[in-house]
C-alpha atoms as a PDB file:
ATOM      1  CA  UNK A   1      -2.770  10.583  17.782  1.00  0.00           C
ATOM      2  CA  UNK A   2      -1.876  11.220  14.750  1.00  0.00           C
ATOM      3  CA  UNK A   3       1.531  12.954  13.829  1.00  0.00           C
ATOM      4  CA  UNK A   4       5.597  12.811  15.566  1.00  0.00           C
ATOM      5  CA  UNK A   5       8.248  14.774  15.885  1.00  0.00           C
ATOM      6  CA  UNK A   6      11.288  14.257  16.889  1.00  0.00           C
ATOM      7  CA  UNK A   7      13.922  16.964  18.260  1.00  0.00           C
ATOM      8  CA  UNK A   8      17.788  17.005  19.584  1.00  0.00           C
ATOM      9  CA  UNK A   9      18.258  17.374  23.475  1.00  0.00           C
ATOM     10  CA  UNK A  10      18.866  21.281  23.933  1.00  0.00           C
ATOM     11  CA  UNK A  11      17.334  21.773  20.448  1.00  0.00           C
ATOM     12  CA  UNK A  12      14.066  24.448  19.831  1.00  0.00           C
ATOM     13  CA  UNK A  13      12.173  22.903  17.451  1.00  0.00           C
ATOM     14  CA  UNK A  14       9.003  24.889  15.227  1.00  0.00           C
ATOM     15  CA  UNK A  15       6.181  22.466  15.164  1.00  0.00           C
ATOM     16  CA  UNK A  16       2.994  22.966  12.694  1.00  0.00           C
ATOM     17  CA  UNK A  17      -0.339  20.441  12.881  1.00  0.00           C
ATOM     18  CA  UNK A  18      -2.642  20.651  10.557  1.00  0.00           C
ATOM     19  CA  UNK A  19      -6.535  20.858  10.946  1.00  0.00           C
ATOM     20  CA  UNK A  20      -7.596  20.552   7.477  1.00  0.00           C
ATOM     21  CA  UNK A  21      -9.121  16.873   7.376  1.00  0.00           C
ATOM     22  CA  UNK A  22     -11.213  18.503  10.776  1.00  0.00           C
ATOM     23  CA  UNK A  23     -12.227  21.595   9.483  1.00  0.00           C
ATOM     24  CA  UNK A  24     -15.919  22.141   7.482  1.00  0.00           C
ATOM     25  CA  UNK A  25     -16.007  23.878   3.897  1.00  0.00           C
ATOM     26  CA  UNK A  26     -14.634  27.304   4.315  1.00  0.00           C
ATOM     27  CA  UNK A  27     -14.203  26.879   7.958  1.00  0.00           C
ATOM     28  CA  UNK A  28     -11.106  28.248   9.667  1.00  0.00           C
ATOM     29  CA  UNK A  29      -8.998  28.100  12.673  1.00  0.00           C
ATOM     30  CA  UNK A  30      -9.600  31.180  14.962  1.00  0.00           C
ATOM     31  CA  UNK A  31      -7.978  32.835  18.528  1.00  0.00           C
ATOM     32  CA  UNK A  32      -4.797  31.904  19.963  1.00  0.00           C
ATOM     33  CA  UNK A  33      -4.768  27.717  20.465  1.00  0.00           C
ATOM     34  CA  UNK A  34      -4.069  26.379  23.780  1.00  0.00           C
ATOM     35  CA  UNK A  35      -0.758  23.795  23.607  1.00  0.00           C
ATOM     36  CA  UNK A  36       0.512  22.081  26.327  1.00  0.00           C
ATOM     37  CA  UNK A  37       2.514  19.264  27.426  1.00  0.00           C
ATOM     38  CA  UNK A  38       4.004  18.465  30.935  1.00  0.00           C
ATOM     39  CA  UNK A  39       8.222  18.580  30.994  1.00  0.00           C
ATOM     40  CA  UNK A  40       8.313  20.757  27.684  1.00  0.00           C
ATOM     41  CA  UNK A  41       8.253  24.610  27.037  1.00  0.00           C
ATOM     42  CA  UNK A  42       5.978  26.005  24.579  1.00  0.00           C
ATOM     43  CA  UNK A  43       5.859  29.416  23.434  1.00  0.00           C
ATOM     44  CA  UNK A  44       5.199  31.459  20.141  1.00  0.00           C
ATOM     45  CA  UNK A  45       1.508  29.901  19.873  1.00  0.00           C
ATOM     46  CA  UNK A  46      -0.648  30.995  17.121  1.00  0.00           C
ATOM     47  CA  UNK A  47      -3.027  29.670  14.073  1.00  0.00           C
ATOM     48  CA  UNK A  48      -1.195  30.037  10.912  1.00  0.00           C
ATOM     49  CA  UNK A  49      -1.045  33.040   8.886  1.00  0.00           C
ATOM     50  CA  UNK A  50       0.329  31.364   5.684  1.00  0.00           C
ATOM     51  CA  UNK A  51       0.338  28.562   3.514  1.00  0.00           C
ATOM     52  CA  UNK A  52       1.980  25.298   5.026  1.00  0.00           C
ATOM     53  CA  UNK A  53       2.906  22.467   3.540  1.00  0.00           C
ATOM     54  CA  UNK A  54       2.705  19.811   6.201  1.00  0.00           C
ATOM     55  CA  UNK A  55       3.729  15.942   5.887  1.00  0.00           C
ATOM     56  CA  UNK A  56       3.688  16.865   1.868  1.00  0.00           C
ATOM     57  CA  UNK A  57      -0.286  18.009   2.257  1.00  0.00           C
ATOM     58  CA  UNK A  58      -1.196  22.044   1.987  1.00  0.00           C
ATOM     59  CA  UNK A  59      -2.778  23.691   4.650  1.00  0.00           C
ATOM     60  CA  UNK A  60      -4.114  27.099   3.706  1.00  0.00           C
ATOM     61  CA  UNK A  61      -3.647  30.288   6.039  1.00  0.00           C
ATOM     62  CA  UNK A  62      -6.110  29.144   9.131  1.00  0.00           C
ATOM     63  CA  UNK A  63      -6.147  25.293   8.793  1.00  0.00           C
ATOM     64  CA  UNK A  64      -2.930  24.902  10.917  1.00  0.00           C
ATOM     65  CA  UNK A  65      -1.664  25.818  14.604  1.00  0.00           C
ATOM     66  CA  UNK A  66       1.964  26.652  15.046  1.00  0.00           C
ATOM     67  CA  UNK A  67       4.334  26.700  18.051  1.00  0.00           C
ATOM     68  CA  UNK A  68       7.952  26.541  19.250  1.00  0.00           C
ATOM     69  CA  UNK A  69       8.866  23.565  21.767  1.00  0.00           C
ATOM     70  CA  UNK A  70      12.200  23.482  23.906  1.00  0.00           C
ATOM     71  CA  UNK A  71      13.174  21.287  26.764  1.00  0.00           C
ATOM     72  CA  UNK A  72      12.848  17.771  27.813  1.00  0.00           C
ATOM     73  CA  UNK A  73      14.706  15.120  28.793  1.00  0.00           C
ATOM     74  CA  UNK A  74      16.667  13.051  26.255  1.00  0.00           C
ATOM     75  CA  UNK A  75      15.339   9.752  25.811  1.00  0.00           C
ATOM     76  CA  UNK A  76      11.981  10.545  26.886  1.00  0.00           C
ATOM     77  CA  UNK A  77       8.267  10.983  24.180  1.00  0.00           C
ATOM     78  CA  UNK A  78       6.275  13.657  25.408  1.00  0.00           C
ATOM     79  CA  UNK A  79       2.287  14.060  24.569  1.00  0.00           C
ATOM     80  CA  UNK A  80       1.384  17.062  23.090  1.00  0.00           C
ATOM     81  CA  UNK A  81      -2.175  18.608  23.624  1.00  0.00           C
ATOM     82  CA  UNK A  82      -3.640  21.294  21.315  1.00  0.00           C
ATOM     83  CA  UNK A  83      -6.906  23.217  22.049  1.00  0.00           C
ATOM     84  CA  UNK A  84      -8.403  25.710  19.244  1.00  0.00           C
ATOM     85  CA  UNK A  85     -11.768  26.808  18.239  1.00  0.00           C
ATOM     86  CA  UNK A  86     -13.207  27.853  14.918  1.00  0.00           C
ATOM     87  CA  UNK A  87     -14.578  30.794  13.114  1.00  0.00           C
ATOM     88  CA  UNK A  88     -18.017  28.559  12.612  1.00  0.00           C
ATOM     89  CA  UNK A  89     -21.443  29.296  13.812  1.00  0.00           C
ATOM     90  CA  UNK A  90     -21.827  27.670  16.010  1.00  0.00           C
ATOM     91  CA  UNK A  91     -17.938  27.599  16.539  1.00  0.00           C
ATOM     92  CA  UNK A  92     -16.082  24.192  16.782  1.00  0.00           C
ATOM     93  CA  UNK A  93     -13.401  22.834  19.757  1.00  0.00           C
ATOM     94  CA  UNK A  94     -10.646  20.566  18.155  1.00  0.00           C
ATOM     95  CA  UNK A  95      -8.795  18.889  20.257  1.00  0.00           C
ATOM     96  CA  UNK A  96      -5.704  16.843  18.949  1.00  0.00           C
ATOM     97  CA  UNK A  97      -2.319  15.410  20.186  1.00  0.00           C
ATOM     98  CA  UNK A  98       0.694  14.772  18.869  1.00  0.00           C
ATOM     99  CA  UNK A  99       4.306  13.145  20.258  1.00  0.00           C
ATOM    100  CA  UNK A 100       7.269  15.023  20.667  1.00  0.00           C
ATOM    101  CA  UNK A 101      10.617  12.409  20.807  1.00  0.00           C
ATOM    102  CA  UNK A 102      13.791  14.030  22.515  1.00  0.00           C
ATOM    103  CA  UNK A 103      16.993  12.390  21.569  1.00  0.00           C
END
């Protein structure tokens, strides 16, 4: 697991992970990612469209996946599961999860 975030009880928090130590030369992120996580809402799922700069490292348009989180109970880390292919032949599956803290 490899990043965390950390949000405010009743908070919505944007959340961006980056795929660029995954991806191949020229290789991007394509489709609309799967994220889930049990207890939290997620909406507004997409691969980015921009460039990012996430935990101080860039992430060109494609190497990152984006959502919006809400929910939770205070107190309580939640495991966050995100599913996206690439625009490789043959295309790639990444999965990767990060933790969502709500205080």
């Amino acid at each position: 697991m490899g990043q965390h975030y950390c949000m405010k009880y009743g908070s919505t928090r944007n959340v961006a992970v980056s795929f660029v130590d995954a991806l191949d030369t020229g290789e991007l992120l394509t489709g609309t990612p799967t994220v889930t996580a049990t207890g939290l809402t997620i909406t507004n799922k997409a691969v980015s469209t921009g460039a990012l700069t996430i935990n101080n490292e860039p992430a060109a348009a494609g190497q990152a996946v984006q959502f919006s989180v809400s929910g939770g109970t205070a107190g309580t880390g939640y495991t966050i599961t995100i599913t996206v292919s690439t625009d490789s032949t043959p295309a790639q599956t990444f999965v990767e999860e990060v933790e969502l803290t709500v205080d």
